[in-house]
N, C-alpha and C. Protein backbone atom coordinates (compact mmCIF):
# COMPACT_ATOMS: atom_id res chain seq x y z
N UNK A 1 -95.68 -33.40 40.65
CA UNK A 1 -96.62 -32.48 40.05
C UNK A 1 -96.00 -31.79 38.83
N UNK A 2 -94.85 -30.76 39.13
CA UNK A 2 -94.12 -30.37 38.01
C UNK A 2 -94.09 -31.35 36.48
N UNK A 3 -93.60 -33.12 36.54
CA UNK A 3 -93.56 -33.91 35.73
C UNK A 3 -94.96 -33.76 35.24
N UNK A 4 -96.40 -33.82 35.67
CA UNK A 4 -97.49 -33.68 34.78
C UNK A 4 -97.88 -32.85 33.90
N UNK A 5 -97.36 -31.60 34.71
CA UNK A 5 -97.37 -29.97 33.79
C UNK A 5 -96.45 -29.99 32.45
N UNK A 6 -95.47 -30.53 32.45
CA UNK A 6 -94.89 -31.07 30.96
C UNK A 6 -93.46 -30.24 30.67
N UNK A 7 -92.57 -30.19 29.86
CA UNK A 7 -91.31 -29.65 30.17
C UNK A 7 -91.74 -27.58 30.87
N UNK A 8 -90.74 -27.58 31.63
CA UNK A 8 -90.73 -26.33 32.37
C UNK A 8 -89.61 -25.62 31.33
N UNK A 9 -89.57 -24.15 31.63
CA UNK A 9 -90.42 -23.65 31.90
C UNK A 9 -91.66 -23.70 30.75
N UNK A 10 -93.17 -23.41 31.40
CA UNK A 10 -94.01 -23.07 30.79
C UNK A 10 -94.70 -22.00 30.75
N UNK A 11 -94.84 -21.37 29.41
CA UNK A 11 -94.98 -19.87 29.54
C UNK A 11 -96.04 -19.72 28.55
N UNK A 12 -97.06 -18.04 28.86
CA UNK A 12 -97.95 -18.18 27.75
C UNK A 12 -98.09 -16.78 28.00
N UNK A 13 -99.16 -16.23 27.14
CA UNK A 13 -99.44 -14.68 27.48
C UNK A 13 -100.77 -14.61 28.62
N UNK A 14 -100.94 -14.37 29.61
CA UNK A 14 -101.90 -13.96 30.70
C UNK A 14 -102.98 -13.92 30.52
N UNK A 15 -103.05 -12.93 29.26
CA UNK A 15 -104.81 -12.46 28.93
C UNK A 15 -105.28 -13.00 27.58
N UNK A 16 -105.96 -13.67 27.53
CA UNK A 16 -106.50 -14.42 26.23
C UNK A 16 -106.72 -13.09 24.73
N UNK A 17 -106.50 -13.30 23.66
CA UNK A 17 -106.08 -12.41 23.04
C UNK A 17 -107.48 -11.54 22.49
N UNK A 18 -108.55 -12.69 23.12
CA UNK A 18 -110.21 -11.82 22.47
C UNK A 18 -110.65 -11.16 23.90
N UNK A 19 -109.75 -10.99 25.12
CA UNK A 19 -109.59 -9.88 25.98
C UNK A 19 -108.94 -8.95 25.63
N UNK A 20 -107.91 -9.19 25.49
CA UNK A 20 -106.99 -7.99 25.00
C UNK A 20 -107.77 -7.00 23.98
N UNK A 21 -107.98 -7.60 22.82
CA UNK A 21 -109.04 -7.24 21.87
C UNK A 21 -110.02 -6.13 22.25
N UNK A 22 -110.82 -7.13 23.06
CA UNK A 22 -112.02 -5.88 23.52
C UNK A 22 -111.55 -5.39 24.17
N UNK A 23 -110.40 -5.10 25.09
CA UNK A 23 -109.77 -3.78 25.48
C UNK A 23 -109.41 -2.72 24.66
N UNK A 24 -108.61 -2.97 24.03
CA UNK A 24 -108.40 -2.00 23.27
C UNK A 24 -109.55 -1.14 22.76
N UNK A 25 -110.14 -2.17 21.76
CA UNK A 25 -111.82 -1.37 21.36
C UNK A 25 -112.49 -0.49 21.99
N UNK A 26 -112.64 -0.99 23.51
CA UNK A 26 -113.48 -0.05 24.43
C UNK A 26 -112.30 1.16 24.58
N UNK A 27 -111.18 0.93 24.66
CA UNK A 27 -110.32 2.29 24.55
C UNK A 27 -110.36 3.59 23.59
N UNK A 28 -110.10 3.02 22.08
CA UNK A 28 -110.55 3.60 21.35
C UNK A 28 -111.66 3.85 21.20
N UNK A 29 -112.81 3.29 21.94
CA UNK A 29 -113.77 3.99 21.75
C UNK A 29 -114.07 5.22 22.94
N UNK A 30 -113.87 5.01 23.70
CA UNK A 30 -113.50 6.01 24.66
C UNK A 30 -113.01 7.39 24.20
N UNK A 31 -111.34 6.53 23.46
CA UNK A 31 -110.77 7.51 23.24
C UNK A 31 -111.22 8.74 21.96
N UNK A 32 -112.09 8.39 21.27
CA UNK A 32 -112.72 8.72 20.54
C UNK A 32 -114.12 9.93 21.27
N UNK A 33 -114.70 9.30 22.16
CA UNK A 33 -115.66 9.81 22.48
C UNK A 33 -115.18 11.50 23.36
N UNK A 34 -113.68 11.05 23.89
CA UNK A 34 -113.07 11.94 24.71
C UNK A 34 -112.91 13.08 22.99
N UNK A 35 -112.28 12.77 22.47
CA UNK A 35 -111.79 13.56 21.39
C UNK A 35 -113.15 14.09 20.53
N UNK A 36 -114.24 13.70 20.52
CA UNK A 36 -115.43 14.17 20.37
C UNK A 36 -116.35 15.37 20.88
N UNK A 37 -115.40 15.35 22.05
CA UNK A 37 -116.04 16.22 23.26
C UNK A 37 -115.31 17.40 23.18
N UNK A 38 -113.92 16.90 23.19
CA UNK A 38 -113.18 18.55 23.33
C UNK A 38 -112.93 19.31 21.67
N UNK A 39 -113.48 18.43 20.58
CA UNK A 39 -113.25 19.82 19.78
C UNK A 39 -114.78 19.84 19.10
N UNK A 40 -115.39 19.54 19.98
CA UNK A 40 -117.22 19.70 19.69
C UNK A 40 -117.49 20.85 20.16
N UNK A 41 -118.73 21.69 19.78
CA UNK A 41 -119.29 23.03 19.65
C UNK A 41 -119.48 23.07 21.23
N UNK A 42 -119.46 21.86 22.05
CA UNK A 42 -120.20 22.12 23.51
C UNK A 42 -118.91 21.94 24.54
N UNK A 43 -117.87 22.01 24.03
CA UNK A 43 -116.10 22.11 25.04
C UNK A 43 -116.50 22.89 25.74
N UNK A 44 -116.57 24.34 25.73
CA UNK A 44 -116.95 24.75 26.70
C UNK A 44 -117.64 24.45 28.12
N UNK A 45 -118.69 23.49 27.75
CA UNK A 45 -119.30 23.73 28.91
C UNK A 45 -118.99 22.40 29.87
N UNK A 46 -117.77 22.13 29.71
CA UNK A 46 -117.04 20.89 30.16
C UNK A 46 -116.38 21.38 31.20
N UNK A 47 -116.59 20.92 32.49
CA UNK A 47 -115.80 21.69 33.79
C UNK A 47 -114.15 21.05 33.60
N UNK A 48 -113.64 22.27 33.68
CA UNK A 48 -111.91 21.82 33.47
C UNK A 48 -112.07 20.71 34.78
N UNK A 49 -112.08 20.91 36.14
CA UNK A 49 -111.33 19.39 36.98
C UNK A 49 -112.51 18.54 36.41
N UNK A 50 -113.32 17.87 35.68
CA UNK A 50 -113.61 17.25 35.11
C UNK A 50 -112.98 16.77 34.17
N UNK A 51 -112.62 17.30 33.14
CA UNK A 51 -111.98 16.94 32.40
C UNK A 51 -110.83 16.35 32.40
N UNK A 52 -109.95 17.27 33.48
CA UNK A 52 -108.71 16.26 33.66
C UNK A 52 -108.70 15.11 34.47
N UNK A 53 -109.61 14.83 35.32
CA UNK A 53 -110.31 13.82 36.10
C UNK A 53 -110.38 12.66 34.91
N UNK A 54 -111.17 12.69 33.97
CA UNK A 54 -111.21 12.11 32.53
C UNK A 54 -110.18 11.35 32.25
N UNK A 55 -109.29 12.55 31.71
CA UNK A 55 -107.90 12.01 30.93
C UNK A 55 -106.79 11.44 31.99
N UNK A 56 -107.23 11.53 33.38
CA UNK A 56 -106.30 11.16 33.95
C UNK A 56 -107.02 9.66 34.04
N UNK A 57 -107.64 9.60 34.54
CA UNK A 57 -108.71 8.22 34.27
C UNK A 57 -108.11 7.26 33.14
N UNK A 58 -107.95 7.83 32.08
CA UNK A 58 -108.50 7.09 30.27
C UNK A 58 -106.91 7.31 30.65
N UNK A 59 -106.06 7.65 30.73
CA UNK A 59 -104.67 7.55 31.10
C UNK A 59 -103.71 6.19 31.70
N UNK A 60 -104.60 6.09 32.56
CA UNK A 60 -104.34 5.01 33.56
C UNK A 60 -105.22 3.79 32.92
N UNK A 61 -106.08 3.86 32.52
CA UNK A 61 -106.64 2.49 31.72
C UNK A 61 -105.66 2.17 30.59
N UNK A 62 -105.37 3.36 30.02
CA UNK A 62 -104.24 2.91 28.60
C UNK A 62 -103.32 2.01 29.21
N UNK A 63 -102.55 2.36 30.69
CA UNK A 63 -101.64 1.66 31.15
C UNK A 63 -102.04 0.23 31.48
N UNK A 64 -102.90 0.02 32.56
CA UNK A 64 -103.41 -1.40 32.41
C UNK A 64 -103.78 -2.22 31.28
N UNK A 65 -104.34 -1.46 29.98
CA UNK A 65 -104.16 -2.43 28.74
C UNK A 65 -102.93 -2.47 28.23
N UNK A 66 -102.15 -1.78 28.24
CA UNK A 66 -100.85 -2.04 27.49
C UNK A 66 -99.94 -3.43 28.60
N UNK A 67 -100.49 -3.33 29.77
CA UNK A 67 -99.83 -4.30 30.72
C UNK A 67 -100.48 -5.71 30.31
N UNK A 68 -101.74 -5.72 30.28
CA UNK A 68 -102.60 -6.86 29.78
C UNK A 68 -101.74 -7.23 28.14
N UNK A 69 -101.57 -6.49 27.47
CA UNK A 69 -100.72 -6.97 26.11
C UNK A 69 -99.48 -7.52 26.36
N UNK A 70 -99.15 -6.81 27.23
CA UNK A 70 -97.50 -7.42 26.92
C UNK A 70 -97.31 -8.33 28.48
N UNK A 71 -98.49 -8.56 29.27
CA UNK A 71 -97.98 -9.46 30.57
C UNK A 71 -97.99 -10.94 29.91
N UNK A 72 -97.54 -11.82 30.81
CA UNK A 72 -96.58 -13.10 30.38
C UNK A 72 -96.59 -13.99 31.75
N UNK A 73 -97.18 -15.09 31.54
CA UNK A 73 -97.49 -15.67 32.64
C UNK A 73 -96.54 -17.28 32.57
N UNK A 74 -95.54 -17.16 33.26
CA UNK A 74 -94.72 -18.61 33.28
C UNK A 74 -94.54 -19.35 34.58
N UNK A 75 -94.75 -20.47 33.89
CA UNK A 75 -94.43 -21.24 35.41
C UNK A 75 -93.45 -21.76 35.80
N UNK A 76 -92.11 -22.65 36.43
CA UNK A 76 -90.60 -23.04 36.31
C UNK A 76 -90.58 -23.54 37.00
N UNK A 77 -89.46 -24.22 37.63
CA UNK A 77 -89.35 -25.35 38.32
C UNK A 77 -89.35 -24.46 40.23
N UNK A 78 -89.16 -23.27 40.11
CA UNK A 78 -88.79 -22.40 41.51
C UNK A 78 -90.51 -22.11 41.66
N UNK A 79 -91.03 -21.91 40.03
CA UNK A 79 -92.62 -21.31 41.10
C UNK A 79 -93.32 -20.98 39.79
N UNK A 80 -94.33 -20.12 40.48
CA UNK A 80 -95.33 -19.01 39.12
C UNK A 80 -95.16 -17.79 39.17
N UNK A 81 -94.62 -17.22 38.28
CA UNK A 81 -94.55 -15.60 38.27
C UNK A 81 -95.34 -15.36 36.97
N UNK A 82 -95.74 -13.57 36.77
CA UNK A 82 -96.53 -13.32 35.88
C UNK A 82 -95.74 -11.63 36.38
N UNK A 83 -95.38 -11.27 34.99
CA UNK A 83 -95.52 -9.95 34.50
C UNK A 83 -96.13 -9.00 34.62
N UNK A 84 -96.52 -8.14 35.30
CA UNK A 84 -97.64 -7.19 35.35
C UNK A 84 -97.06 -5.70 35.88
N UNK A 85 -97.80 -4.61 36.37
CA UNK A 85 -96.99 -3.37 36.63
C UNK A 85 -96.06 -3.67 37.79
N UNK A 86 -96.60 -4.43 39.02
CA UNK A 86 -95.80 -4.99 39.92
C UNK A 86 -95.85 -6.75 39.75
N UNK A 87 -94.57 -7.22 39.11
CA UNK A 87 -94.43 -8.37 39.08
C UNK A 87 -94.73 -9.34 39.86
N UNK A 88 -95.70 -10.52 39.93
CA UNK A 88 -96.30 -11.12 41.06
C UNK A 88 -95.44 -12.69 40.60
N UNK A 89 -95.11 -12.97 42.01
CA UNK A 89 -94.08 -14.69 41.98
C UNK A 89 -94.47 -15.70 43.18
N UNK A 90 -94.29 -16.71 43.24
CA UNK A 90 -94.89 -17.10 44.32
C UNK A 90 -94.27 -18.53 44.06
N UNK A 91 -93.44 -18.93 45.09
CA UNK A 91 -92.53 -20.18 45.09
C UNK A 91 -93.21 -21.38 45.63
N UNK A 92 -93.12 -22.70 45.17
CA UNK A 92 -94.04 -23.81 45.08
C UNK A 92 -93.56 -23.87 46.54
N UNK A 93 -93.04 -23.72 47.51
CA UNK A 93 -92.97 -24.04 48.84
C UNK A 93 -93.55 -23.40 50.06
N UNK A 94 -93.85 -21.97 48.75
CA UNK A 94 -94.95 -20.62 49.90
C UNK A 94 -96.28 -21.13 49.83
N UNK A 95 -96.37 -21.96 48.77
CA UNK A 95 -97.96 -22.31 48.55
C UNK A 95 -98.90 -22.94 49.22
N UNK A 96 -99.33 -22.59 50.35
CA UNK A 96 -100.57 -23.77 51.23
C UNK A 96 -101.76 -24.50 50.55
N UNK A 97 -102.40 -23.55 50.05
CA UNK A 97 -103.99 -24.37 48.81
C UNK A 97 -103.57 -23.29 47.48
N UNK A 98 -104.51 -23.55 46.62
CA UNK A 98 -104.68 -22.99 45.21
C UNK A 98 -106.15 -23.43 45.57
N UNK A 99 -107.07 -21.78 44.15
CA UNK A 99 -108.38 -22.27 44.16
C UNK A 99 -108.18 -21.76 42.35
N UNK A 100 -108.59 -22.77 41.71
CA UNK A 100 -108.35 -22.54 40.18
C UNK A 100 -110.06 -21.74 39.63
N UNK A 101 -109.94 -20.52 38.96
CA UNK A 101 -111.69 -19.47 38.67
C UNK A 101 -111.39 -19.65 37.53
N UNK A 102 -111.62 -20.79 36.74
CA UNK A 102 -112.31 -20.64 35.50
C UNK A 102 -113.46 -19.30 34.81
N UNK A 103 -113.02 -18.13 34.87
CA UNK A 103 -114.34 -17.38 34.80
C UNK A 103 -114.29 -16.97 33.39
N UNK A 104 -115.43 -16.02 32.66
CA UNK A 104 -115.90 -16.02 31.40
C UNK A 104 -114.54 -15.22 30.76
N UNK A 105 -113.95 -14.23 31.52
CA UNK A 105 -112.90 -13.15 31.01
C UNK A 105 -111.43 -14.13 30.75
N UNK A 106 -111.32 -14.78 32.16
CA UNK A 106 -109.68 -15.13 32.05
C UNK A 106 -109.44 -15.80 32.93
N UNK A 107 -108.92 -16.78 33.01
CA UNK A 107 -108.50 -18.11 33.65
C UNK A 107 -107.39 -17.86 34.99
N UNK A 108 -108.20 -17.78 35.92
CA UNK A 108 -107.11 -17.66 37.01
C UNK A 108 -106.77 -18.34 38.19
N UNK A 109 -105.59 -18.21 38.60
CA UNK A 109 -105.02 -19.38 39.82
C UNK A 109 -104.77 -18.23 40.81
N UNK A 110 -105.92 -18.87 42.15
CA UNK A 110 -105.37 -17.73 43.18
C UNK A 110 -104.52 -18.45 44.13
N UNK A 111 -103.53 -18.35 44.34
CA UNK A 111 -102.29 -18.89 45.29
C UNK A 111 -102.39 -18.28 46.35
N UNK A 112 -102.79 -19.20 47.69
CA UNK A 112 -102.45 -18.15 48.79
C UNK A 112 -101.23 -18.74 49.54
N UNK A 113 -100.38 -17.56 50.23
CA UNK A 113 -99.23 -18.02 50.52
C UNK A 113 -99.46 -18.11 51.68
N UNK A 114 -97.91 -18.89 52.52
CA UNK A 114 -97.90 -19.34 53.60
C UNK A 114 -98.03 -17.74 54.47
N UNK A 115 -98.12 -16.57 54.04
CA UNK A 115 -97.90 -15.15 54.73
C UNK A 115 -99.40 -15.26 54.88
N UNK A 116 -100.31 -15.49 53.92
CA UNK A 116 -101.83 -14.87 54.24
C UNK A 116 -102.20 -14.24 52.89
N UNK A 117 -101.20 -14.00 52.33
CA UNK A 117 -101.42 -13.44 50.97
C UNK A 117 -101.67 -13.49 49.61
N UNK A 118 -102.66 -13.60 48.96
CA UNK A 118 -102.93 -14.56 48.05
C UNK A 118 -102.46 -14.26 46.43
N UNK A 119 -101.94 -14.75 45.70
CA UNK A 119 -101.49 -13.99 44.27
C UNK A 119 -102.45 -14.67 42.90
N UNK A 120 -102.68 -13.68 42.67
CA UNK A 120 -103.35 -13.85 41.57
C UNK A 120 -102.67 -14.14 39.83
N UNK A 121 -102.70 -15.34 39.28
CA UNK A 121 -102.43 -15.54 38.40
C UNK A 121 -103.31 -15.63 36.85
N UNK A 122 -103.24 -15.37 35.92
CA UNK A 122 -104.14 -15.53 34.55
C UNK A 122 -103.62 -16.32 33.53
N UNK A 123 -104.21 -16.77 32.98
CA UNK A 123 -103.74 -17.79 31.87
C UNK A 123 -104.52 -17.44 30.93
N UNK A 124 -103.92 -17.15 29.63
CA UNK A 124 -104.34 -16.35 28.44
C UNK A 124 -104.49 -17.60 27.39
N UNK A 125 -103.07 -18.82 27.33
CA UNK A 125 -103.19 -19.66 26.60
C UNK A 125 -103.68 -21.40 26.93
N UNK A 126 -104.52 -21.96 26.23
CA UNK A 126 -104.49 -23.21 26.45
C UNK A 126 -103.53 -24.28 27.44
N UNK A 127 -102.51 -24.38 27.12
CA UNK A 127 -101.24 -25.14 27.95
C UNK A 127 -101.21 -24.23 29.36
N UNK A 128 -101.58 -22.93 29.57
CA UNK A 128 -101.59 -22.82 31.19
C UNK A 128 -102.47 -23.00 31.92
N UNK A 129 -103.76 -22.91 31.08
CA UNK A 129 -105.05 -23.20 31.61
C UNK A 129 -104.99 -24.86 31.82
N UNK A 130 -104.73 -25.28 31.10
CA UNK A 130 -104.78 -26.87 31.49
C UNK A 130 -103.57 -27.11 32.80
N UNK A 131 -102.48 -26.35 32.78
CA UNK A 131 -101.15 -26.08 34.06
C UNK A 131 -102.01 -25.99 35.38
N UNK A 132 -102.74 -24.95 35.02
CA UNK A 132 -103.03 -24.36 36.22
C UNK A 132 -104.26 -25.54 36.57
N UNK A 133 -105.39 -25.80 36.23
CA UNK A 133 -106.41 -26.96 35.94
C UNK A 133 -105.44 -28.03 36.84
N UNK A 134 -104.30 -28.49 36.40
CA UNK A 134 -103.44 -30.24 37.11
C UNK A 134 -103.06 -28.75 38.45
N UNK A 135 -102.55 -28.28 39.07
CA UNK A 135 -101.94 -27.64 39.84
C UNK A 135 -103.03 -27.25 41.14
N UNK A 136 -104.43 -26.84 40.55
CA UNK A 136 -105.63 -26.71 41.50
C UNK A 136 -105.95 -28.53 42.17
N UNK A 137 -105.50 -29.28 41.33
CA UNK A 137 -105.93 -30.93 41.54
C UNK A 137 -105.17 -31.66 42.44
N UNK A 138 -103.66 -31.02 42.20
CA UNK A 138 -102.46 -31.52 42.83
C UNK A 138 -102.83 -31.19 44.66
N UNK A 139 -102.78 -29.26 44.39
CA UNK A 139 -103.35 -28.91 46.05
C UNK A 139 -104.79 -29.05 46.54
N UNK A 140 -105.08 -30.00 46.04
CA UNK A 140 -106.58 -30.30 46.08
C UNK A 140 -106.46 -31.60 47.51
N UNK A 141 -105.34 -32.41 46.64
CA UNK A 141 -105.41 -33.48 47.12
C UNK A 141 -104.27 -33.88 48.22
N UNK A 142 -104.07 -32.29 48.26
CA UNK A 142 -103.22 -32.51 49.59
C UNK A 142 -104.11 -32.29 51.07
């Protein structure tokens, strides 16, 4: 299987870059709308634990997009790992099935392991999407 996937390691960025994209956008626009609010004529009537409810919110989304930018999805001869706030890995020998979700956002391989536990992988570039595509076929046909 490895020999079809093509020299190892193979690596790409996770989130396709016209995701990333409209992340950001909807951020700044957010972040905009937040900054609209608090030095607009109507701040006042903004309940403070609301507000920090808000920014703690729009806080924690900044973090998941900045993870979506810089996560990194490779595959190697030991397994698939991918970059993310908690690094997810999963060794070609833990692997029982794969179900490959082509979906509209981002290309993903769910690995469930021999524990019960399933890891979720994304493929941002062409060459993993087609990786992951031979890899759903391989445990297909086992």
């Amino acid at each position: 299987m490895l020999g079809e996937i093509g020299p190892l390691p193979l690596r790409g960025t996770a989130w396709p870059t016209l995701i990333k994209i409209m992340a950001w956008a909807v951020l700044i626009l957010v972040g905009m709308q937040i900054t609209l609010v608090a030095t607009g004529p109507h701040r006042h009537d903004v309940s403070p634990v609301a507000a920090v409810v808000v920014l703690v919110c729009f806080l924690a989304l900044l973090i998941v997009a900045r993870f979506m930018l810089m996560s990194e999805t490779r595959i190697t001869q030991d397994g698939i790992e991918q970059s993310w706030i908690r690094p997810r890995r999963i060794a070609w020998d833990d692997i029982l099935f794969v179900r490959y979700i082509p979906m509209l956002t981002s290309k993903r391989l769910i690995c469930f392991s021999r524990s019960g536990r399933p890891v979720v992988f994304q493929a941002g570039t062409r060459e993993l999407r087609a990786a992951f595509a031979r890899i759903a076929q391989v445990y297909r046909r086992r």
